[in-house]
Every structure is written in structure tokens, then in C-alpha cells.
PDB file of N, CA and C in Angstrom:
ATOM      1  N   UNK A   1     -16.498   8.119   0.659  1.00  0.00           N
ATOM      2  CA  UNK A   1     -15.147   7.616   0.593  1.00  0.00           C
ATOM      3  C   UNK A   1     -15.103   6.210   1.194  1.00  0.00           C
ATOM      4  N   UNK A   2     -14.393   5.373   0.317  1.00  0.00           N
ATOM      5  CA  UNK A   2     -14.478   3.992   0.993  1.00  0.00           C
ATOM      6  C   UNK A   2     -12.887   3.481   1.316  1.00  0.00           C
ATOM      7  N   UNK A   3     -12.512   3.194   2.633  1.00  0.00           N
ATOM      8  CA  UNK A   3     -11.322   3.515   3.100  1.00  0.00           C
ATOM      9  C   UNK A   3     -11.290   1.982   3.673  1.00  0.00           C
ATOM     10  N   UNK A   4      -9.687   0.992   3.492  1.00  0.00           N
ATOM     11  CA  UNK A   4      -9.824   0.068   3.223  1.00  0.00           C
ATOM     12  C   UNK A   4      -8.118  -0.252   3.524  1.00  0.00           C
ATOM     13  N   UNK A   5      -7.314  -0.625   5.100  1.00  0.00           N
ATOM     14  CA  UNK A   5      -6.246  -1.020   5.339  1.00  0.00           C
ATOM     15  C   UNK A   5      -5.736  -2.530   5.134  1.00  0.00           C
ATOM     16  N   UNK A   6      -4.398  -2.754   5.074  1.00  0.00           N
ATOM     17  CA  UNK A   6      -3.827  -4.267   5.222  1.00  0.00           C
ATOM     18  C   UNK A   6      -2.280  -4.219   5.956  1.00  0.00           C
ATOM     19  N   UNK A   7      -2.460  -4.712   6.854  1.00  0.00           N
ATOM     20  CA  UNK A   7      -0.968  -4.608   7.099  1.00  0.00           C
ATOM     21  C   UNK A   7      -0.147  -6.091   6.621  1.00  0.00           C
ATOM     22  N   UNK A   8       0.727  -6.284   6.454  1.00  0.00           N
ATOM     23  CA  UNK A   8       1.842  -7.913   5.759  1.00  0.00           C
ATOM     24  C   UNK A   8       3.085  -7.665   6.432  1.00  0.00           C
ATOM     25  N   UNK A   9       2.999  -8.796   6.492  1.00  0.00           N
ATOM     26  CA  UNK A   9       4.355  -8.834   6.728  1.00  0.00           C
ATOM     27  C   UNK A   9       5.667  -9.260   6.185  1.00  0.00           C
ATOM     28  N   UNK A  10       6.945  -8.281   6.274  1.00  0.00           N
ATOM     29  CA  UNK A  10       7.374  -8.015   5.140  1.00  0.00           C
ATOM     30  C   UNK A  10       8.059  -9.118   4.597  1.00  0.00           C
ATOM     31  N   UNK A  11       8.544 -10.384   5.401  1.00  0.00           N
ATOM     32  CA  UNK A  11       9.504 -11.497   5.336  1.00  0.00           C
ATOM     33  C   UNK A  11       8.415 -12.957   5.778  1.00  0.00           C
ATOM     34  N   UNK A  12       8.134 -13.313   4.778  1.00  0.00           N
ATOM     35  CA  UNK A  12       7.311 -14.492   5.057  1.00  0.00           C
ATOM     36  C   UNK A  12       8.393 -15.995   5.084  1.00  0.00           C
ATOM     37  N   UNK A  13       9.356 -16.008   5.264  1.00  0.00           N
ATOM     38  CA  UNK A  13      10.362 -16.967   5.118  1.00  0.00           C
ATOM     39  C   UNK A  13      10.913 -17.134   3.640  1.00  0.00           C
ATOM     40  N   UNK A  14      10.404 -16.632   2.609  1.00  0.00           N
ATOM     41  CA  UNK A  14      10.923 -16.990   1.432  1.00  0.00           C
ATOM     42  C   UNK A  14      12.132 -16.385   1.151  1.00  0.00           C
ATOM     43  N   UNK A  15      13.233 -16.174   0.574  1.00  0.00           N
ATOM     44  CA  UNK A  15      14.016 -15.207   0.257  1.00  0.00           C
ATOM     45  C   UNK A  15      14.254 -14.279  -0.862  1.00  0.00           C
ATOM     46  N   UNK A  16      14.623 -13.171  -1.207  1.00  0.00           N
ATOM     47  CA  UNK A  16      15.388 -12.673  -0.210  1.00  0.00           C
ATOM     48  C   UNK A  16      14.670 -12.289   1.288  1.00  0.00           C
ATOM     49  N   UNK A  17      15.322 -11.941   1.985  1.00  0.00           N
ATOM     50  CA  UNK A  17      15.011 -11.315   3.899  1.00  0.00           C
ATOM     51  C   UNK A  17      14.949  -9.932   3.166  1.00  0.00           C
ATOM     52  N   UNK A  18      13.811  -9.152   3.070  1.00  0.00           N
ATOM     53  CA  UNK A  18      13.878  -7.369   3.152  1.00  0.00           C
ATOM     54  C   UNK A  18      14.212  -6.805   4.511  1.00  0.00           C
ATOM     55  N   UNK A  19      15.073  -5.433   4.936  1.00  0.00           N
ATOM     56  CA  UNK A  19      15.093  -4.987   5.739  1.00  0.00           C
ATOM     57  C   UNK A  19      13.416  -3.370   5.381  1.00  0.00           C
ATOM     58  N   UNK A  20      13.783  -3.289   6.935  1.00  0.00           N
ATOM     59  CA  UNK A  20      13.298  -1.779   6.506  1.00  0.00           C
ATOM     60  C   UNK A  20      13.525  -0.630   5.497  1.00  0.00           C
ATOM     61  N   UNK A  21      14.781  -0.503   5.663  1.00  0.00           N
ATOM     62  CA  UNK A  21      15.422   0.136   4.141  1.00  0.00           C
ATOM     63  C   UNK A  21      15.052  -0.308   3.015  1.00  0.00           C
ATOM     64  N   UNK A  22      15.025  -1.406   2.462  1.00  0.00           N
ATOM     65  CA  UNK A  22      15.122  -2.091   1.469  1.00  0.00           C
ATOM     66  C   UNK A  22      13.528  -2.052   1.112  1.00  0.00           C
ATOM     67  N   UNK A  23      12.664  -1.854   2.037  1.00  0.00           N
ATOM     68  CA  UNK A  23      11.180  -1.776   1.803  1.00  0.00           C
ATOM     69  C   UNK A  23      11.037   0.045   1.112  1.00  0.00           C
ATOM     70  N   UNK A  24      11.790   0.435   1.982  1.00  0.00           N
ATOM     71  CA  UNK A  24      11.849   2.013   1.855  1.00  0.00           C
ATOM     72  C   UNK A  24      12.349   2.276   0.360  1.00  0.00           C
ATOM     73  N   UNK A  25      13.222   1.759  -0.356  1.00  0.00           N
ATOM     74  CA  UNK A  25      13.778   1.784  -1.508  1.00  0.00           C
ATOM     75  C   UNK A  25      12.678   1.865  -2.635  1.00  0.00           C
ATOM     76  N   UNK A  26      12.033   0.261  -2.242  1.00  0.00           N
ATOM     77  CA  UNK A  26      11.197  -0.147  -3.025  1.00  0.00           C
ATOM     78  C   UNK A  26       9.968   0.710  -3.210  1.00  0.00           C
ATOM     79  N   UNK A  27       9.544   1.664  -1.951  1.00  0.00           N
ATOM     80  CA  UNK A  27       8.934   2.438  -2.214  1.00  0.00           C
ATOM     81  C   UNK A  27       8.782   3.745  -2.679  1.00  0.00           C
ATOM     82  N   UNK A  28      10.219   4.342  -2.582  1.00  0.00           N
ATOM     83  CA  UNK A  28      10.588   5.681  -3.448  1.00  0.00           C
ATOM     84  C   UNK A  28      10.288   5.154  -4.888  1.00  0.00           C
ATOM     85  N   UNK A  29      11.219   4.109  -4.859  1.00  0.00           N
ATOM     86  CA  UNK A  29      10.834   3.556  -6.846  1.00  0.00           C
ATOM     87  C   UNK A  29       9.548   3.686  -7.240  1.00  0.00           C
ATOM     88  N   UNK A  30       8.375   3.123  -6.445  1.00  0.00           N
ATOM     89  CA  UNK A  30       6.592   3.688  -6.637  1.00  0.00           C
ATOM     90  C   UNK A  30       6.495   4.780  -7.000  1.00  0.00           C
ATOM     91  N   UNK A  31       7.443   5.400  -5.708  1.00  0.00           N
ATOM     92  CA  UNK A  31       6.894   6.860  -6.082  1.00  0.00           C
ATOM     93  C   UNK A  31       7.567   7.889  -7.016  1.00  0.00           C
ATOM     94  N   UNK A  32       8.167   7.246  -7.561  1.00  0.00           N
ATOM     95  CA  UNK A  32       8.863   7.766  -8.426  1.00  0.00           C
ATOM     96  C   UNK A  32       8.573   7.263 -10.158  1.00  0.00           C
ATOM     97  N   UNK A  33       7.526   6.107  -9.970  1.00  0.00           N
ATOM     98  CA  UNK A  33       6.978   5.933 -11.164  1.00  0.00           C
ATOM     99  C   UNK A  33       5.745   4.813 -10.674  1.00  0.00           C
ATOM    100  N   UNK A  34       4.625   5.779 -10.245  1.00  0.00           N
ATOM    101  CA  UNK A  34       3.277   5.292  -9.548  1.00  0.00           C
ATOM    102  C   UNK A  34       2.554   4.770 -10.785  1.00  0.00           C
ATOM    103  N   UNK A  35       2.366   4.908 -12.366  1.00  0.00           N
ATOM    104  CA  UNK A  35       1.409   3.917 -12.997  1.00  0.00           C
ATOM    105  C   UNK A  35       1.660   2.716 -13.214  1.00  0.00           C
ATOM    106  N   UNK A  36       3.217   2.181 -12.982  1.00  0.00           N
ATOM    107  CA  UNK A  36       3.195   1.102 -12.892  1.00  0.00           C
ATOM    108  C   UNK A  36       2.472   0.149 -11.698  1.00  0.00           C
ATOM    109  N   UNK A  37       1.811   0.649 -10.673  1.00  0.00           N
ATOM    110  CA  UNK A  37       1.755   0.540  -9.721  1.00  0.00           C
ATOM    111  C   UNK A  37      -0.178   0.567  -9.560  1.00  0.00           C
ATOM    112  N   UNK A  38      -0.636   1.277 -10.361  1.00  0.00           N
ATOM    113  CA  UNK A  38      -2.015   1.723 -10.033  1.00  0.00           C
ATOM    114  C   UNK A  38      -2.305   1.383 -11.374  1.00  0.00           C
ATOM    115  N   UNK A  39      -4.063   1.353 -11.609  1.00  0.00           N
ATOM    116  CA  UNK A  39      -4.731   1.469 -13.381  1.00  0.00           C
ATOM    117  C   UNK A  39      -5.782   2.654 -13.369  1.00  0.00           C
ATOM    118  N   UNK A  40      -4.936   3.256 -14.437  1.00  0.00           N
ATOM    119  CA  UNK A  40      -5.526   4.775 -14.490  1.00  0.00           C
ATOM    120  C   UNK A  40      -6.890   4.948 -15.438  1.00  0.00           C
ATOM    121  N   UNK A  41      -7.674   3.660 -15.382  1.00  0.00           N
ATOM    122  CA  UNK A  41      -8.839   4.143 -16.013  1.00  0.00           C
ATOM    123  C   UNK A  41     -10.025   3.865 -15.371  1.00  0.00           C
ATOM    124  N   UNK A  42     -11.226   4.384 -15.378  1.00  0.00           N
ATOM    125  CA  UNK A  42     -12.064   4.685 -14.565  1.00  0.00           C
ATOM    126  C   UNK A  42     -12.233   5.978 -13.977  1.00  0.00           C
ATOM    127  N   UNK A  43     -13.434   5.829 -13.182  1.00  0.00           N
ATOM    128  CA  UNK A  43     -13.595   7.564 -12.455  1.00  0.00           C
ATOM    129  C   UNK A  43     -13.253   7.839 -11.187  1.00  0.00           C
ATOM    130  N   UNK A  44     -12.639   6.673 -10.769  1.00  0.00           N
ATOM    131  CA  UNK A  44     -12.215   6.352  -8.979  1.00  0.00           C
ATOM    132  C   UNK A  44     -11.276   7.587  -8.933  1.00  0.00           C
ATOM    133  N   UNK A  45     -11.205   8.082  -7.963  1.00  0.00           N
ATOM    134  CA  UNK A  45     -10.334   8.949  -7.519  1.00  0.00           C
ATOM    135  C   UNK A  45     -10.199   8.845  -5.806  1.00  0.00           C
ATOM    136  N   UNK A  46      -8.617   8.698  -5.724  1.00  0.00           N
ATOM    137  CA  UNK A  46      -8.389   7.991  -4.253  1.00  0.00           C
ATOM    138  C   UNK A  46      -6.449   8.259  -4.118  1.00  0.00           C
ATOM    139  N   UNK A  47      -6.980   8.050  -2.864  1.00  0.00           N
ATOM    140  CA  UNK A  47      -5.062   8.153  -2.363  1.00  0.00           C
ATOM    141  C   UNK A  47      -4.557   6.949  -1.565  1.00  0.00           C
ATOM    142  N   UNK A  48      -3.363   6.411  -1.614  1.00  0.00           N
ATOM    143  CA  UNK A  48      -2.639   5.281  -1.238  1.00  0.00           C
ATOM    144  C   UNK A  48      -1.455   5.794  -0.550  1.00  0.00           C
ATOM    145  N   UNK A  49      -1.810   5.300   0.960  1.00  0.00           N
ATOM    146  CA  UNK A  49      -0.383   5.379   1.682  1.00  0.00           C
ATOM    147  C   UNK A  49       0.192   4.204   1.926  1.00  0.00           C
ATOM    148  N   UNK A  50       1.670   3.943   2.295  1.00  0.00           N
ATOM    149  CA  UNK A  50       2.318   3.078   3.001  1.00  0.00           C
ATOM    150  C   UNK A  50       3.108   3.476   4.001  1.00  0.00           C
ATOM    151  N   UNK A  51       2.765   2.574   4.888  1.00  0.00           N
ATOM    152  CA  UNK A  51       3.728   3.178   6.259  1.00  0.00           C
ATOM    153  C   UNK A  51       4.410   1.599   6.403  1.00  0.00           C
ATOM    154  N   UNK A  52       5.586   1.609   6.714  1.00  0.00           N
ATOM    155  CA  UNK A  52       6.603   0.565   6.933  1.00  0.00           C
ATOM    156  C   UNK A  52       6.623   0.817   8.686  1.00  0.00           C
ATOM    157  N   UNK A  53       6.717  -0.236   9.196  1.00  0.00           N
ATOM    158  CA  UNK A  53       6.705  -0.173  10.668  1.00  0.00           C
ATOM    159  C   UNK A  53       7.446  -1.303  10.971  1.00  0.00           C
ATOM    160  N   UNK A  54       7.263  -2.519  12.498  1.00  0.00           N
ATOM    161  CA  UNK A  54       8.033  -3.266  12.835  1.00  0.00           C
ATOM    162  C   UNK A  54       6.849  -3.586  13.894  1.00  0.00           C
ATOM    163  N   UNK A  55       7.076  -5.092  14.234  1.00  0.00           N
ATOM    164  CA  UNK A  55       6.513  -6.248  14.628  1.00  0.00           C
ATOM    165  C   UNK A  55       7.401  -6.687  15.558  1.00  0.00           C
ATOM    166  N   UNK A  56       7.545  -6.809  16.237  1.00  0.00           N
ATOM    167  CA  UNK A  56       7.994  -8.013  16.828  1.00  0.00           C
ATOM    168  C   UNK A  56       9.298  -8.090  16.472  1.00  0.00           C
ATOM    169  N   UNK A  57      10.368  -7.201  16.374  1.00  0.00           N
ATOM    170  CA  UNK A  57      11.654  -7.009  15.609  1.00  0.00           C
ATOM    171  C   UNK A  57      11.254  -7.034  14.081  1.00  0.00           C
ATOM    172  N   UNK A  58      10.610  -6.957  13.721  1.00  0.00           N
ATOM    173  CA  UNK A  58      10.340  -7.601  11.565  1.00  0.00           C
ATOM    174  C   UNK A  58       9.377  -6.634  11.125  1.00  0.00           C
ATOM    175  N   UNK A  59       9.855  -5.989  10.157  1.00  0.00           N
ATOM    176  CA  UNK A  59       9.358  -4.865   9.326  1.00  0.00           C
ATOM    177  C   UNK A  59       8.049  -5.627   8.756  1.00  0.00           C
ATOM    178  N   UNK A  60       7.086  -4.806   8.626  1.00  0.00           N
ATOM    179  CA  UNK A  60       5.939  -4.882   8.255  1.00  0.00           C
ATOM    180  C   UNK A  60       5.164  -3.965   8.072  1.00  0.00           C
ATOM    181  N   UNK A  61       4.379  -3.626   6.796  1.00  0.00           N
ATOM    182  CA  UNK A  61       4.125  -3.179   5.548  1.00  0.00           C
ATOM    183  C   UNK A  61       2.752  -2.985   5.751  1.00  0.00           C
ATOM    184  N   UNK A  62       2.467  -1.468   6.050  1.00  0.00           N
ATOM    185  CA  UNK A  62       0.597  -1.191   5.966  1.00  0.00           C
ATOM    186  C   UNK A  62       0.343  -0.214   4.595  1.00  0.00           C
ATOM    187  N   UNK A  63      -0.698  -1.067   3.743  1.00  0.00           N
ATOM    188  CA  UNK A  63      -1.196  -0.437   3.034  1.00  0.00           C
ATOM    189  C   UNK A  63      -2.750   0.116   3.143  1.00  0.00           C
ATOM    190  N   UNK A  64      -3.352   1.499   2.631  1.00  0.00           N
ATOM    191  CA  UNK A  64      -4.102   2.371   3.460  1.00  0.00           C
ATOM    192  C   UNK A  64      -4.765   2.456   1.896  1.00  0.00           C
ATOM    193  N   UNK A  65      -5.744   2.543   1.919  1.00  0.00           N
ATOM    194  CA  UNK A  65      -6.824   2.777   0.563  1.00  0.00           C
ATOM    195  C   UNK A  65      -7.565   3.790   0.991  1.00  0.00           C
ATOM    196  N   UNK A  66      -7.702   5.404  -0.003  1.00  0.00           N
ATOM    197  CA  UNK A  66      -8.781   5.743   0.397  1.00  0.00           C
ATOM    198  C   UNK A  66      -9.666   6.379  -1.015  1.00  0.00           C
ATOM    199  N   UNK A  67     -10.618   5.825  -1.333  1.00  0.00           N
ATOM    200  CA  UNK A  67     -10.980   5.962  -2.678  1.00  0.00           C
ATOM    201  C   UNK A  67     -12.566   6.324  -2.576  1.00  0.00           C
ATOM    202  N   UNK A  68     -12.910   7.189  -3.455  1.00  0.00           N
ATOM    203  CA  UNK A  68     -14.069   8.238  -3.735  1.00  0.00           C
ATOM    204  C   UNK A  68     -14.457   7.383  -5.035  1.00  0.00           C
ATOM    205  N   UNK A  69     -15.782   6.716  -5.468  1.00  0.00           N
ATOM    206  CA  UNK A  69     -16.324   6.213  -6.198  1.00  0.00           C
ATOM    207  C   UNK A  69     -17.523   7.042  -6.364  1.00  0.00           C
ATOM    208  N   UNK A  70     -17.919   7.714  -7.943  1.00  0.00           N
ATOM    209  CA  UNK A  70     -19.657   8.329  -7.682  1.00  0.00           C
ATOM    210  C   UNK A  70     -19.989   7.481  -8.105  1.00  0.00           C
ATOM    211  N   UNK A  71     -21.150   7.479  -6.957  1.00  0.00           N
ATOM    212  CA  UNK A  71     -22.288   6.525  -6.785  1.00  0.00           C
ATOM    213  C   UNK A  71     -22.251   5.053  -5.859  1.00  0.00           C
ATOM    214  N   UNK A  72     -20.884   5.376  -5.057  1.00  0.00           N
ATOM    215  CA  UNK A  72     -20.889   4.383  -4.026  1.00  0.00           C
ATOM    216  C   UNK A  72     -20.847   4.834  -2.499  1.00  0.00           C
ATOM    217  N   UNK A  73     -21.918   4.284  -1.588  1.00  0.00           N
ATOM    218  CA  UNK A  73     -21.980   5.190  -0.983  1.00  0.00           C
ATOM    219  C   UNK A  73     -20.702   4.474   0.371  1.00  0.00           C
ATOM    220  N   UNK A  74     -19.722   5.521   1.125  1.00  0.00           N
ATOM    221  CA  UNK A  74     -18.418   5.595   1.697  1.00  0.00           C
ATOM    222  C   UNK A  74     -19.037   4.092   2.816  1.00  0.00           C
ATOM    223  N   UNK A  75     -18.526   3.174   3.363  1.00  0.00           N
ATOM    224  CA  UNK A  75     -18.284   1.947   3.811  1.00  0.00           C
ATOM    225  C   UNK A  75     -19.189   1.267   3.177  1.00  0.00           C
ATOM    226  N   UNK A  76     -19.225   1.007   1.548  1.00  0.00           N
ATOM    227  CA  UNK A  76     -20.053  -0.197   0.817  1.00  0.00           C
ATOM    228  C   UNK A  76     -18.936  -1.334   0.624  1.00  0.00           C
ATOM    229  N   UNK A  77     -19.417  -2.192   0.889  1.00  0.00           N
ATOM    230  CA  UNK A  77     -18.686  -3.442   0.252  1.00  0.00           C
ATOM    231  C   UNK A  77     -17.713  -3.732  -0.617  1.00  0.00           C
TER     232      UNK A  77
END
């Protein structure tokens, strides 16, 4: 398994300003229609979390990879 985090942050000055909610929204909508979101071809088989958290007062956005490749062996490149 090759397992692979990022955290961002959610308001880089551009606009709109996202709140926490508004991240939360955006992510029911994923999950509520995930192929727009992922490409379902290949043999990868893997799971994707997001956890929304806070910084420093400012929501910020961890994404979590954890994906099973045959024939790669779990922390390859």
C-alpha cells in the first residue's frame, strides 16, 4: 500500500473566502458523485479521505491517499 498525505490551505487570498462549512458542502457533493472526482480505469484500488481542520483560525484541507498497486511495492516512489 502506498499511502501519500497533503494538507492546503483552504483560502489562499484569492476569492471567494471558503468557510469550514462551505468546504464541508463541497465535500458531500464528492461524495455524492465521486467519478467526477477520481479515473476509474486501471487496477489501482485505494481509498481517499478528507479531513477539514483549522490553522491558525483558517480552515485547512488534508487530503490522505491510500492506494494498493500490483506490483508496486507499499512506500515506492
Amino acid at each position: 500500500m502506498i499511502e501519500v498525505s497533503k494538507t492546503l490551505q483552504v483560502n489562499d487570498g484569492s476569492l471567494p473566502t471558503l468557510s469550514g462549512d462551505d468546504v464541508w458542502a463541497g465535500l458531500v457533493e464528492k461524495a455524492a458523485n465521486p467519478l467526477s472526482y477520481v479515473r476509474t480505469h486501471g487496477t489501482a484500488r485505494g481509498a481517499i479521505a478528507n479531513e477539514i481542520a483549522e490553522e491558525a483560525g483558517e480552515p485547512v484541507l488534508t487530503f490522505r491517499f491510500r492506494i494498493d498497486v500490483d506490483g508496486v511495492e507499499a512506500g515506492s516512489p
